[in-house]
Protein backbone atom coordinates (compact mmCIF):
# COMPACT_ATOMS: atom_id res chain seq x y z
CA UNK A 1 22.07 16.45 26.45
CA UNK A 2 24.13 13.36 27.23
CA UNK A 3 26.23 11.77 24.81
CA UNK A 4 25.08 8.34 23.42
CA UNK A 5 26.81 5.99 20.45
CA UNK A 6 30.46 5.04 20.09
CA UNK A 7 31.02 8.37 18.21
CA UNK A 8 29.90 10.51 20.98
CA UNK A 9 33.66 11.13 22.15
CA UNK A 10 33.86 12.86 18.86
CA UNK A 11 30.73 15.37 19.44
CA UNK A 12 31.31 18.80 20.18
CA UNK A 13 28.95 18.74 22.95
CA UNK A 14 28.17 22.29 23.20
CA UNK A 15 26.60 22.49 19.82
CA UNK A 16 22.64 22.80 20.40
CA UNK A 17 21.08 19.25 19.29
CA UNK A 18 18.01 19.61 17.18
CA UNK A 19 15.48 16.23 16.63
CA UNK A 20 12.34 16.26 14.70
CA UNK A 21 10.03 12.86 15.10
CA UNK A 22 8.25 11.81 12.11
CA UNK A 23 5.78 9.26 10.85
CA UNK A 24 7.45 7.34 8.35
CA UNK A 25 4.19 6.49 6.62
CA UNK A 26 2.61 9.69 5.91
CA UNK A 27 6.13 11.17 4.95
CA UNK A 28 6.19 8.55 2.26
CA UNK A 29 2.55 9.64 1.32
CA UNK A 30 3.91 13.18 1.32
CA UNK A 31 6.66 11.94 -0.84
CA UNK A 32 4.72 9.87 -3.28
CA UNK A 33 1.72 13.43 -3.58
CA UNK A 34 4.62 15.41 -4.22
CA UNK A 35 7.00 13.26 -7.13
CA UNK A 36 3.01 12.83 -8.66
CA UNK A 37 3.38 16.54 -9.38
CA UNK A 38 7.06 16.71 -10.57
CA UNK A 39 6.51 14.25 -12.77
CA UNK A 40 3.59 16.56 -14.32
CA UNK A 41 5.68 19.56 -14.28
CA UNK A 42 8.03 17.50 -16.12
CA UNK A 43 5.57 16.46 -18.40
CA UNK A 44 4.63 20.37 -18.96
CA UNK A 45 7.80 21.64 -19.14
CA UNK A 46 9.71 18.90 -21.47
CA UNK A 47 11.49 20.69 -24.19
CA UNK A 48 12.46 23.45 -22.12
CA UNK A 49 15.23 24.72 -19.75
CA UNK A 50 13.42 23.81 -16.64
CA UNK A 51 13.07 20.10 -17.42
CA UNK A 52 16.23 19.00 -16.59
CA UNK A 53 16.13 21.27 -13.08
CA UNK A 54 12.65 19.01 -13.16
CA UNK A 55 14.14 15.99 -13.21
CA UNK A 56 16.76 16.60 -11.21
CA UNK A 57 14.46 17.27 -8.22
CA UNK A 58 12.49 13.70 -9.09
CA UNK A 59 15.99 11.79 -8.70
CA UNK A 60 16.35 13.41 -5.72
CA UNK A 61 13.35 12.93 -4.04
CA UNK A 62 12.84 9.28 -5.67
CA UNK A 63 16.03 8.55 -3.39
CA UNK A 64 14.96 10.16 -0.46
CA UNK A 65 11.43 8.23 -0.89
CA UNK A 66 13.58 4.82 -1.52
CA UNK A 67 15.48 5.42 2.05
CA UNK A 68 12.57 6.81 4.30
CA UNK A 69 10.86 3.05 2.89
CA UNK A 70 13.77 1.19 4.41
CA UNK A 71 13.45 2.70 7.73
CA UNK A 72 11.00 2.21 10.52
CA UNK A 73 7.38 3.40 11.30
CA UNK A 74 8.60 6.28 13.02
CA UNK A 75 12.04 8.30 12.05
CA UNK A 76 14.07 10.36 14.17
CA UNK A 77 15.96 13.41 12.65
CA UNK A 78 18.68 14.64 14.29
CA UNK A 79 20.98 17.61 13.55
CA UNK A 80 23.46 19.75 15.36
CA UNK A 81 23.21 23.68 14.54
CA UNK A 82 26.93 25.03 13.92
């Protein structure tokens, strides 16, 4: 895999590189389906335990929803396996 970016002199090259394409607009649909649910859960589960685990996982994926919106049409993923 060549090396590309300013930071590339910093890469351990002989990790294995790992990309996954995705459509930016139906992983914010995805996103959107799935908080629509938490936010029930949290709804059925208020008063208990589980609903601040609940509403932890809404904060997170709210954020992750809020940056996948700023980026383009199509993302690209990429992660080096250690």
């Amino acid at each position: 895999m060549p090396r590309v970016g300013s930071d590339a002199q910093n890469v351990d090259s002989t990790l294995p590189v790992e990309a996954l394409l995705l459509d930016g607009t139906l992983l914010v649909r995805v996103l959107k389906l799935t908080l629509y649910g938490l936010h029930e859960e949290r709804r059925r589960v208020q008063g208990t335990p589980a609903h601040a685990e609940v509403v932890q996982r809404i904060r997170y994926l709210d954020e992750v929803l809020s940056w996948v919106k700023e980026q383009p049409q199509e993302l690209v993923v990429i992660g080096r396996r250690l």
